[in-house]
PDB file of N, CA and C in Angstrom:
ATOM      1  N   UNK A   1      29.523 -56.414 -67.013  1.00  0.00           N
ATOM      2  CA  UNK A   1      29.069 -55.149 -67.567  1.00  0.00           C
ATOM      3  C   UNK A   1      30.269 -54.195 -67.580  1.00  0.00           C
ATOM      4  N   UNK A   2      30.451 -53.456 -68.702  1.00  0.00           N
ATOM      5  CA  UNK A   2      31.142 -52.106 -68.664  1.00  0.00           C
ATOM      6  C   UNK A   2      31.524 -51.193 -67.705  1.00  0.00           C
ATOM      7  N   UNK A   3      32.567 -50.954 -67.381  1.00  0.00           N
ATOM      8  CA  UNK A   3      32.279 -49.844 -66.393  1.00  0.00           C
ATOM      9  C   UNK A   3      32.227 -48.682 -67.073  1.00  0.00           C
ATOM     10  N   UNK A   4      31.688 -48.305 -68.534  1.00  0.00           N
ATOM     11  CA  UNK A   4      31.302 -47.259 -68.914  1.00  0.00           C
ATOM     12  C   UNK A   4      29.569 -47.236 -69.162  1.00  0.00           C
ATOM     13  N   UNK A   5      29.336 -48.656 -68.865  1.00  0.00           N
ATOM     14  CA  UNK A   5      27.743 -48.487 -69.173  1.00  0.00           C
ATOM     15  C   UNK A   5      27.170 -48.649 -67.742  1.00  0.00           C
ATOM     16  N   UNK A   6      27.882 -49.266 -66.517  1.00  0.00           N
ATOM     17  CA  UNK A   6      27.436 -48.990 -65.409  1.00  0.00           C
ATOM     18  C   UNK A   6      27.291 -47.610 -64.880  1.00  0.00           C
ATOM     19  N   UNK A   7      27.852 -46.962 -64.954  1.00  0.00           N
ATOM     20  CA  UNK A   7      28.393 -45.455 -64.869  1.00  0.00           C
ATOM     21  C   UNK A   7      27.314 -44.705 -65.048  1.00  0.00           C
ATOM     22  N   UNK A   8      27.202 -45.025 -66.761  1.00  0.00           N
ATOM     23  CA  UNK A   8      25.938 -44.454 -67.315  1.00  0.00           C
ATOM     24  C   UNK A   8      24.568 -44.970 -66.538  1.00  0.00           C
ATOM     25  N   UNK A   9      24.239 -45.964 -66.364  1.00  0.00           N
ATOM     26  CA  UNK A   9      23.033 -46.673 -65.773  1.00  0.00           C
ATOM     27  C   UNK A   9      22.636 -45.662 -64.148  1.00  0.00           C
ATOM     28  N   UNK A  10      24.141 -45.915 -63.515  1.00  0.00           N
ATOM     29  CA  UNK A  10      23.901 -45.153 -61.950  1.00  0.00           C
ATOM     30  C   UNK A  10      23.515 -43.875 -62.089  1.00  0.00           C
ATOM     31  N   UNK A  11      23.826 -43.224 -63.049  1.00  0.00           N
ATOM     32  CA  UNK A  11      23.604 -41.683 -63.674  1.00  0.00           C
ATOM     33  C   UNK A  11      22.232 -41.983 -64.144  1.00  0.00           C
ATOM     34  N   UNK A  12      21.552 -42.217 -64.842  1.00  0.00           N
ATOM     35  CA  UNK A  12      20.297 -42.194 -64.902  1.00  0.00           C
ATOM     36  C   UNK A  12      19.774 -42.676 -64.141  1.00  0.00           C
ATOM     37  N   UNK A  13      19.720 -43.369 -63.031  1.00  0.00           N
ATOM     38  CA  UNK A  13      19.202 -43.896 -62.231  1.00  0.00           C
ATOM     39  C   UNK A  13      18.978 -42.769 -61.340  1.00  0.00           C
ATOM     40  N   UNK A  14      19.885 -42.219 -60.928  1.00  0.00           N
ATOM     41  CA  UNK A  14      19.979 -41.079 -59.993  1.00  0.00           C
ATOM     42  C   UNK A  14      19.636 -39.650 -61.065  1.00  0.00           C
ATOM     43  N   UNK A  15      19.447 -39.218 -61.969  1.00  0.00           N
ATOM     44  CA  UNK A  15      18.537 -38.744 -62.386  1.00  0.00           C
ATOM     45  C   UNK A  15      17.202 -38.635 -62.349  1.00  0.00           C
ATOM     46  N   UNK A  16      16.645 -39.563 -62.321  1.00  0.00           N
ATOM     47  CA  UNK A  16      15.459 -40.311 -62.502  1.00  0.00           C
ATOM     48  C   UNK A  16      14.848 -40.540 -61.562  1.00  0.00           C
ATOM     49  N   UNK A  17      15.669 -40.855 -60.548  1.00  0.00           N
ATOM     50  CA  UNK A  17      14.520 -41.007 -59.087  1.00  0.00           C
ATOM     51  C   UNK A  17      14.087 -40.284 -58.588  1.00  0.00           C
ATOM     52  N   UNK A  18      14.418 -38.833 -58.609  1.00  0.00           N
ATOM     53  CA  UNK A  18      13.525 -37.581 -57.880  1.00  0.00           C
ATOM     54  C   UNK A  18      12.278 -37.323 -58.392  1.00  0.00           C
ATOM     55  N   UNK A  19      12.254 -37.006 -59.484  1.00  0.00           N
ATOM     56  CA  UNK A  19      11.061 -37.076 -60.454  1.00  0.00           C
ATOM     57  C   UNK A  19       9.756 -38.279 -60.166  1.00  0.00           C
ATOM     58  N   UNK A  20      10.159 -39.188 -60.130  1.00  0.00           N
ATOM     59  CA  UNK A  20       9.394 -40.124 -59.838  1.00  0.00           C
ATOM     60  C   UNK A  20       9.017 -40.387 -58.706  1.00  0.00           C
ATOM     61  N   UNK A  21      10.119 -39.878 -57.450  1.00  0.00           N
ATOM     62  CA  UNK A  21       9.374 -40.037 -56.417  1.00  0.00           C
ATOM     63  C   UNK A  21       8.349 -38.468 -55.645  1.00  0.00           C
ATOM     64  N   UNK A  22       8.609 -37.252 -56.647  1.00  0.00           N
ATOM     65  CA  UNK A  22       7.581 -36.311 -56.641  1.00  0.00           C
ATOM     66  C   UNK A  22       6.271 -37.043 -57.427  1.00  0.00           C
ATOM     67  N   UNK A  23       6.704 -37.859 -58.357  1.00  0.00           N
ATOM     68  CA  UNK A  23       4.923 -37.982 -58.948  1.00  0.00           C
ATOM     69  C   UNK A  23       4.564 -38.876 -57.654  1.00  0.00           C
ATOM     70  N   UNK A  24       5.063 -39.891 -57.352  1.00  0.00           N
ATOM     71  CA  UNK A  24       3.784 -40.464 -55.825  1.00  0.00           C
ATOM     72  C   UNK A  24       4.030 -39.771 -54.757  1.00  0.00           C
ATOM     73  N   UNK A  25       4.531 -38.382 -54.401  1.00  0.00           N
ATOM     74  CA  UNK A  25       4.042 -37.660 -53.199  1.00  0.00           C
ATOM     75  C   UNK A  25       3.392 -37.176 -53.979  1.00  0.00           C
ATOM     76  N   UNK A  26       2.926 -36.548 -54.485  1.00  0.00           N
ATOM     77  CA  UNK A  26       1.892 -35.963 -55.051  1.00  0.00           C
ATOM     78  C   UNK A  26       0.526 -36.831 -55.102  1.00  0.00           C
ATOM     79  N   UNK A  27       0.501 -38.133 -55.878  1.00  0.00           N
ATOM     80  CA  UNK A  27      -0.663 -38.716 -55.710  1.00  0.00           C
ATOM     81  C   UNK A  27      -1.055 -39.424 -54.392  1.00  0.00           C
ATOM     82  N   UNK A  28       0.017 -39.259 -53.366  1.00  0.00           N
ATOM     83  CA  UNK A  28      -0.537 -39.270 -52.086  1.00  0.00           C
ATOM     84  C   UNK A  28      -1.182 -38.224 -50.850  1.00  0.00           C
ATOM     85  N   UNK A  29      -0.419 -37.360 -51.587  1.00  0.00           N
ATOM     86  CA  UNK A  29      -1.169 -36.130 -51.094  1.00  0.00           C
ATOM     87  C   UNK A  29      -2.280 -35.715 -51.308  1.00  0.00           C
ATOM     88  N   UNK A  30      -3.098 -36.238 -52.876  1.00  0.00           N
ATOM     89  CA  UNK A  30      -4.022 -36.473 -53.435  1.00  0.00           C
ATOM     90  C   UNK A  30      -5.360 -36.749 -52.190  1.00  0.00           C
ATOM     91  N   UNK A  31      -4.948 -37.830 -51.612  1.00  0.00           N
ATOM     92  CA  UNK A  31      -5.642 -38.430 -50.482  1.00  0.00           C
ATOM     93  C   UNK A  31      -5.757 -38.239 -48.907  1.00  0.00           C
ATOM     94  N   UNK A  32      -5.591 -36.694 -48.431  1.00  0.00           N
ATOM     95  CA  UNK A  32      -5.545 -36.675 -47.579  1.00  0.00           C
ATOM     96  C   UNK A  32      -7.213 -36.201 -47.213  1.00  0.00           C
ATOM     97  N   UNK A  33      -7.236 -36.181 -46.070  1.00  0.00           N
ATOM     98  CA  UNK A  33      -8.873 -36.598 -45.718  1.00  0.00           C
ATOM     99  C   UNK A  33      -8.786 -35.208 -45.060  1.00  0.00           C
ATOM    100  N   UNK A  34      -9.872 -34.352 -44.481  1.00  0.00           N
ATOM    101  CA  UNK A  34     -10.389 -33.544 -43.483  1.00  0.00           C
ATOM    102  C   UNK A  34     -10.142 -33.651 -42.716  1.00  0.00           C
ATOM    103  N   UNK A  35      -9.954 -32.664 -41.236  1.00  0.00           N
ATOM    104  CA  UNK A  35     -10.125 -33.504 -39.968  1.00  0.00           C
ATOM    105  C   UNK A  35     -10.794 -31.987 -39.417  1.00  0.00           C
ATOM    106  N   UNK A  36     -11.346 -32.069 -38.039  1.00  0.00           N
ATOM    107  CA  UNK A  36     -11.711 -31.220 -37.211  1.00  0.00           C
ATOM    108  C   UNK A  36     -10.626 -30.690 -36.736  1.00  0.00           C
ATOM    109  N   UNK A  37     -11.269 -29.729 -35.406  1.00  0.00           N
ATOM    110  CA  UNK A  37     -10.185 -29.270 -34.642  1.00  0.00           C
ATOM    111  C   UNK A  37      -9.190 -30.121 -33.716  1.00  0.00           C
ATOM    112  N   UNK A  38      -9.969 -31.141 -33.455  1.00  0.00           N
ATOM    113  CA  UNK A  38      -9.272 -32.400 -32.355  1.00  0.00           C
ATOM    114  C   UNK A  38      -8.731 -33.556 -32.975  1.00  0.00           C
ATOM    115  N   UNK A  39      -8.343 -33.018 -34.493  1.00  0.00           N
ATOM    116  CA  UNK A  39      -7.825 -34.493 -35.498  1.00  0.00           C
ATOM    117  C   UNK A  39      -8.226 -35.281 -35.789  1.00  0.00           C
ATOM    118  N   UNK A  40      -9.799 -35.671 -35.934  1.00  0.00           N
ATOM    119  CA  UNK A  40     -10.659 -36.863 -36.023  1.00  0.00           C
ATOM    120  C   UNK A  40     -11.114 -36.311 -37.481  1.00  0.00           C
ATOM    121  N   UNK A  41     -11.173 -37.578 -38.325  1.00  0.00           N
ATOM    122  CA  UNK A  41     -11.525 -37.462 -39.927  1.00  0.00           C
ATOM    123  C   UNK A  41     -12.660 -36.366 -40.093  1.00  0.00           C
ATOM    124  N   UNK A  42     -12.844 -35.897 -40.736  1.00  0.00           N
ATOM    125  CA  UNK A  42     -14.617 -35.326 -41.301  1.00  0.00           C
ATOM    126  C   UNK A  42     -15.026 -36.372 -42.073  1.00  0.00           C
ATOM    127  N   UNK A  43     -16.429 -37.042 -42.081  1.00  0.00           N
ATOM    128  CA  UNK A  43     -17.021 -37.944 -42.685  1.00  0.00           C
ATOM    129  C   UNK A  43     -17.858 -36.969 -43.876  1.00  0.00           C
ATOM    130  N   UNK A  44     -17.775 -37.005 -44.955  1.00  0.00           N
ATOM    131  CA  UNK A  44     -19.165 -36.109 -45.509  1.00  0.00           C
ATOM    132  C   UNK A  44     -20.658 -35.798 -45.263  1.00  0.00           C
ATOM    133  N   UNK A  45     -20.880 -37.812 -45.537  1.00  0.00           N
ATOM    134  CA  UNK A  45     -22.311 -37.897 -45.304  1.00  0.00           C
ATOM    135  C   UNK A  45     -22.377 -37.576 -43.887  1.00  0.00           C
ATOM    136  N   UNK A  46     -21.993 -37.811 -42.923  1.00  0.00           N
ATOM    137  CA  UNK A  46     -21.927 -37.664 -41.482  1.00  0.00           C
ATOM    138  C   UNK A  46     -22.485 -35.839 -40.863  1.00  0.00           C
ATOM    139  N   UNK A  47     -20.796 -35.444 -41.670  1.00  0.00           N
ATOM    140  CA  UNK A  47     -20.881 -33.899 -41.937  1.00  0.00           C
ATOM    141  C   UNK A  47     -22.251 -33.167 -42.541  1.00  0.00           C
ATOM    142  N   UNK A  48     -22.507 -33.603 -43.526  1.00  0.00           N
ATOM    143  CA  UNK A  48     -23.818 -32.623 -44.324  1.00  0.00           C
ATOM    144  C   UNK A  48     -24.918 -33.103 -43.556  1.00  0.00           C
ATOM    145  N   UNK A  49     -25.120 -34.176 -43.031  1.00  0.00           N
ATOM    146  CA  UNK A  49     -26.650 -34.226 -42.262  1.00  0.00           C
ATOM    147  C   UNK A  49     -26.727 -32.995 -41.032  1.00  0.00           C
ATOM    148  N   UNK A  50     -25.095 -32.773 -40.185  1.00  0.00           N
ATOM    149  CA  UNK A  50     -25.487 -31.824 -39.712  1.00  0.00           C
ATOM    150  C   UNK A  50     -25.455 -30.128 -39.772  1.00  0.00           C
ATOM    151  N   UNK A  51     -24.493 -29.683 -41.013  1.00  0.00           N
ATOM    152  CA  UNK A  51     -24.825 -28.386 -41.349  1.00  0.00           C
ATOM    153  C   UNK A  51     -25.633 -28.413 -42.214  1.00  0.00           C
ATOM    154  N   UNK A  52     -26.113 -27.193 -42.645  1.00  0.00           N
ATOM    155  CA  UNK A  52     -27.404 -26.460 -43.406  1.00  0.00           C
ATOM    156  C   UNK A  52     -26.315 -25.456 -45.020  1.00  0.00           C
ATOM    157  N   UNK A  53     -27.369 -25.594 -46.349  1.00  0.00           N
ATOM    158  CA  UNK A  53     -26.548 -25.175 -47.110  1.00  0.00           C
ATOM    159  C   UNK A  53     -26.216 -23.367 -46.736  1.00  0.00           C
ATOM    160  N   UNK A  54     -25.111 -23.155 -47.165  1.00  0.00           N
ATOM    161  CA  UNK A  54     -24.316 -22.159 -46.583  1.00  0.00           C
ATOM    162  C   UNK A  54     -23.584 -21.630 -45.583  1.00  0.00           C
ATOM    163  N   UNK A  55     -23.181 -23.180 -44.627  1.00  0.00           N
ATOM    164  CA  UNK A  55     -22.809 -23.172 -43.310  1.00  0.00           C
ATOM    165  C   UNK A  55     -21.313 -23.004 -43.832  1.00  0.00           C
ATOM    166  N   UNK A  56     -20.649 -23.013 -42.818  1.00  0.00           N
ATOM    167  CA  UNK A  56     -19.426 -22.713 -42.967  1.00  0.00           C
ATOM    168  C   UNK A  56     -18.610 -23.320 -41.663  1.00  0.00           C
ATOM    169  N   UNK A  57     -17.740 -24.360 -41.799  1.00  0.00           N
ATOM    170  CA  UNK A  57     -17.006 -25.289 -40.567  1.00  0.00           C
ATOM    171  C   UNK A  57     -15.393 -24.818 -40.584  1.00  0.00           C
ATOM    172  N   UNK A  58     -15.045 -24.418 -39.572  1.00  0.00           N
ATOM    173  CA  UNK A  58     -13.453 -24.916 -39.562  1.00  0.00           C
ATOM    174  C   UNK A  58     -13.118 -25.892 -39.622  1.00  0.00           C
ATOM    175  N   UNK A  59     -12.320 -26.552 -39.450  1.00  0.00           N
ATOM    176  CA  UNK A  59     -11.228 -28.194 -40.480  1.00  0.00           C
ATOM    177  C   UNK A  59     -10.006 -27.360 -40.494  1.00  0.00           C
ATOM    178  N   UNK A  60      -9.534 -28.601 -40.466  1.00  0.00           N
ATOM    179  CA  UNK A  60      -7.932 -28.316 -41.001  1.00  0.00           C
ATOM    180  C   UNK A  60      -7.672 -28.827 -42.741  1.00  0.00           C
ATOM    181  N   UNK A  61      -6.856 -27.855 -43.131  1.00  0.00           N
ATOM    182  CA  UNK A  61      -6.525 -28.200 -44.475  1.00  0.00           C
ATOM    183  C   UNK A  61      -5.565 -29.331 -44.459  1.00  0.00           C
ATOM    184  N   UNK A  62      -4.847 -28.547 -46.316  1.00  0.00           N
ATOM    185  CA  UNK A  62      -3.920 -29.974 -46.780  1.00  0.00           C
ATOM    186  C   UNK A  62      -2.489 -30.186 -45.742  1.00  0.00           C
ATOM    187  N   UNK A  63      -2.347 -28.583 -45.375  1.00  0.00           N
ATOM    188  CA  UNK A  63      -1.457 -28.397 -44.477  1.00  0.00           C
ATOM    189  C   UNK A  63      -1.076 -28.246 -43.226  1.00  0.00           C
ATOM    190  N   UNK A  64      -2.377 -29.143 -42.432  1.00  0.00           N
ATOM    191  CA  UNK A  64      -2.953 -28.699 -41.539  1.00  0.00           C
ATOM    192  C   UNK A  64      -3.108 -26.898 -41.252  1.00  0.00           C
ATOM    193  N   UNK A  65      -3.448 -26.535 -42.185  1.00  0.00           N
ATOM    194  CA  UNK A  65      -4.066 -24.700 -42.077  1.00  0.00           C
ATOM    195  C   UNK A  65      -5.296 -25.052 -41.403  1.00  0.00           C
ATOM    196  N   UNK A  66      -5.713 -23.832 -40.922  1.00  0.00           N
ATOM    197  CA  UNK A  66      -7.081 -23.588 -40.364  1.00  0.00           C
ATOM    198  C   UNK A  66      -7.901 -23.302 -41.375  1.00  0.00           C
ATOM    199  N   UNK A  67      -9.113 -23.968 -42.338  1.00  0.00           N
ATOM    200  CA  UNK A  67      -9.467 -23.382 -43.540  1.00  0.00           C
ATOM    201  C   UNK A  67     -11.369 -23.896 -43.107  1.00  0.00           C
ATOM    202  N   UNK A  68     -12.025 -23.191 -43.656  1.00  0.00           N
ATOM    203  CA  UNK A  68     -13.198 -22.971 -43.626  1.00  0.00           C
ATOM    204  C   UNK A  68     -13.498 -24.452 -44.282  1.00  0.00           C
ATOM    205  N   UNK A  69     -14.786 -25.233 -44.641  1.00  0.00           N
ATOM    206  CA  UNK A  69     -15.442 -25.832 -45.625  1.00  0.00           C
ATOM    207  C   UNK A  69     -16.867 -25.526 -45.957  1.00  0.00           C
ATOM    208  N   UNK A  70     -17.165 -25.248 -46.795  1.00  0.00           N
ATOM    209  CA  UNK A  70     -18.356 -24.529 -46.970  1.00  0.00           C
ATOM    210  C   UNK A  70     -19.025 -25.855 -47.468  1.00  0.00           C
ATOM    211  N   UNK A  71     -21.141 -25.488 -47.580  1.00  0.00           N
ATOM    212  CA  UNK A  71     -21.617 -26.339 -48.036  1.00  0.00           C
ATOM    213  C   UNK A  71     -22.300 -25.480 -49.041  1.00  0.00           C
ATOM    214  N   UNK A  72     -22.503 -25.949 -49.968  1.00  0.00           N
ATOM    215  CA  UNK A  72     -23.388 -25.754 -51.318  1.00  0.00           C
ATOM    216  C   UNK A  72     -25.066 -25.740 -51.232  1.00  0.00           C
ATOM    217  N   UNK A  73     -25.496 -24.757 -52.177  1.00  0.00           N
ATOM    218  CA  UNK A  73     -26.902 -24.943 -51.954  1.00  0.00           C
ATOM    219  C   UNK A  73     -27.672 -26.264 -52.405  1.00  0.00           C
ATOM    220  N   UNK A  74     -26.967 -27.003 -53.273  1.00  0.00           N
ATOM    221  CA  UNK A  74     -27.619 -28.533 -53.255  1.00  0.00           C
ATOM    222  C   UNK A  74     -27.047 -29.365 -52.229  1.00  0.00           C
ATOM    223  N   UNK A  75     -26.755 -28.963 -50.751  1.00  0.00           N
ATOM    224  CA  UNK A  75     -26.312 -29.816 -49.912  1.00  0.00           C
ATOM    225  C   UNK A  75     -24.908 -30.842 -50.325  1.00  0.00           C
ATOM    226  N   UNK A  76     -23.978 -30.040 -51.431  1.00  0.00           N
ATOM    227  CA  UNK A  76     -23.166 -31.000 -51.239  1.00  0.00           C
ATOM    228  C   UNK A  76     -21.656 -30.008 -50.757  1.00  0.00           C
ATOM    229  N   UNK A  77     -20.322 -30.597 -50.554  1.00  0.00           N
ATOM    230  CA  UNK A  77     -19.145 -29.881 -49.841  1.00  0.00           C
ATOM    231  C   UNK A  77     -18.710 -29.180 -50.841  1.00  0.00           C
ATOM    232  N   UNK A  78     -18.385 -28.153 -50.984  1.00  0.00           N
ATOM    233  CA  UNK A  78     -17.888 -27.147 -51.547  1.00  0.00           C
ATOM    234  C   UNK A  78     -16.856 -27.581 -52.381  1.00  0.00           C
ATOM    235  N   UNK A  79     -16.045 -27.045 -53.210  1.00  0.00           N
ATOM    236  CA  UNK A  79     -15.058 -27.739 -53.721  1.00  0.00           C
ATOM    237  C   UNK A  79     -13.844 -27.138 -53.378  1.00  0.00           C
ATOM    238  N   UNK A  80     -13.989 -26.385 -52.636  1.00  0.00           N
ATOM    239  CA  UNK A  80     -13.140 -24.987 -52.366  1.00  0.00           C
ATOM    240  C   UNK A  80     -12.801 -24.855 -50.817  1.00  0.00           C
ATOM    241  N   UNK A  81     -11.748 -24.883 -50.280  1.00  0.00           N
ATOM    242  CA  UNK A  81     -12.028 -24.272 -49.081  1.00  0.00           C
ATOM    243  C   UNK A  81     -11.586 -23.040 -48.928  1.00  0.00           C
ATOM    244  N   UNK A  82     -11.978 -22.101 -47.591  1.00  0.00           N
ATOM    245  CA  UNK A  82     -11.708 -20.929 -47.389  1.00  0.00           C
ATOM    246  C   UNK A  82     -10.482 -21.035 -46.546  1.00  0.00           C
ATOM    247  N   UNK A  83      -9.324 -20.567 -46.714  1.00  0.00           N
ATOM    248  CA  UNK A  83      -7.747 -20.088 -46.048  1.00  0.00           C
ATOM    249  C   UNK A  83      -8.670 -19.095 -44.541  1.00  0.00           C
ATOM    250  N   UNK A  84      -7.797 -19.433 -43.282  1.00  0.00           N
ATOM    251  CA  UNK A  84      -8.053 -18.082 -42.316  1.00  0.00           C
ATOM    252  C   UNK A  84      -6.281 -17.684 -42.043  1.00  0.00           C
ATOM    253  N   UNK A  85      -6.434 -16.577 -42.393  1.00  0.00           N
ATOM    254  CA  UNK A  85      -5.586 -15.809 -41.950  1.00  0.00           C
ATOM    255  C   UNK A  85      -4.435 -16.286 -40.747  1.00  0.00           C
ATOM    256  N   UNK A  86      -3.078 -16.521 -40.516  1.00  0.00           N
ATOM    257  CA  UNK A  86      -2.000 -16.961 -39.588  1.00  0.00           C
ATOM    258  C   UNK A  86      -2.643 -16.486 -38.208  1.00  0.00           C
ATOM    259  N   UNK A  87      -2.345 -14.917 -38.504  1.00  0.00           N
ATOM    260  CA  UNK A  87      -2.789 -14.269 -37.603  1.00  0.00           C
ATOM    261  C   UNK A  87      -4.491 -14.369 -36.458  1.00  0.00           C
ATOM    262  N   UNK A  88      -5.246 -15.033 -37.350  1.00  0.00           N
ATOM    263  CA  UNK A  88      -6.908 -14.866 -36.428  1.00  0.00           C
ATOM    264  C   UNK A  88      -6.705 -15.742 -35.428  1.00  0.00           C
ATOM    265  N   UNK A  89      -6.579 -16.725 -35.657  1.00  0.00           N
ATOM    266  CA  UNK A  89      -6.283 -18.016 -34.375  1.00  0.00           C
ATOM    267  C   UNK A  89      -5.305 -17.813 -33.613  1.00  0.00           C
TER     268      UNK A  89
END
């Protein structure tokens, strides 16, 4: 091979790999699960048998934040969670 088309190849190569490796952190981040205060998953079905619609749970978020999860009046998880403040905890 060339050493003007290798050149070129390592250059796009190294172009190219950041990009691509943001699209699968991203679709892995996609998948991160709930957890409580003591790091153990939230199950849904588990979860909704025991709050009532309009309850409201702490969990940890995507970032482990402290964020609310609300339940819906047809008993299902909110789609949304609520942020708490740095400062409350």
């Amino acid at each position: 091979m060339e050493k003007r088309k290798l050149l070129n190849l390592l250059l796009l190569d190294a172009i190219s790999l950041r990009p691509v490796e943001c699209w699968f952190l991203i679709l892995i981040s996609l998948f991160n699960l709930a957890k409580d205060a003591f790091g153990n998953d939230d199950v849904a079905e588990e979860w909704l048998k025991n709050h009532v619609p309009g309850d409201r749970t702490l969990s940890r978020g995507l970032k482990d934040d402290p964020t609310y999860v609300a339940v819906e009046n047809d008993r299902t998880p909110a789609t949304y969670g609520i942020n708490v403040a740095p400062g409350i905890l």
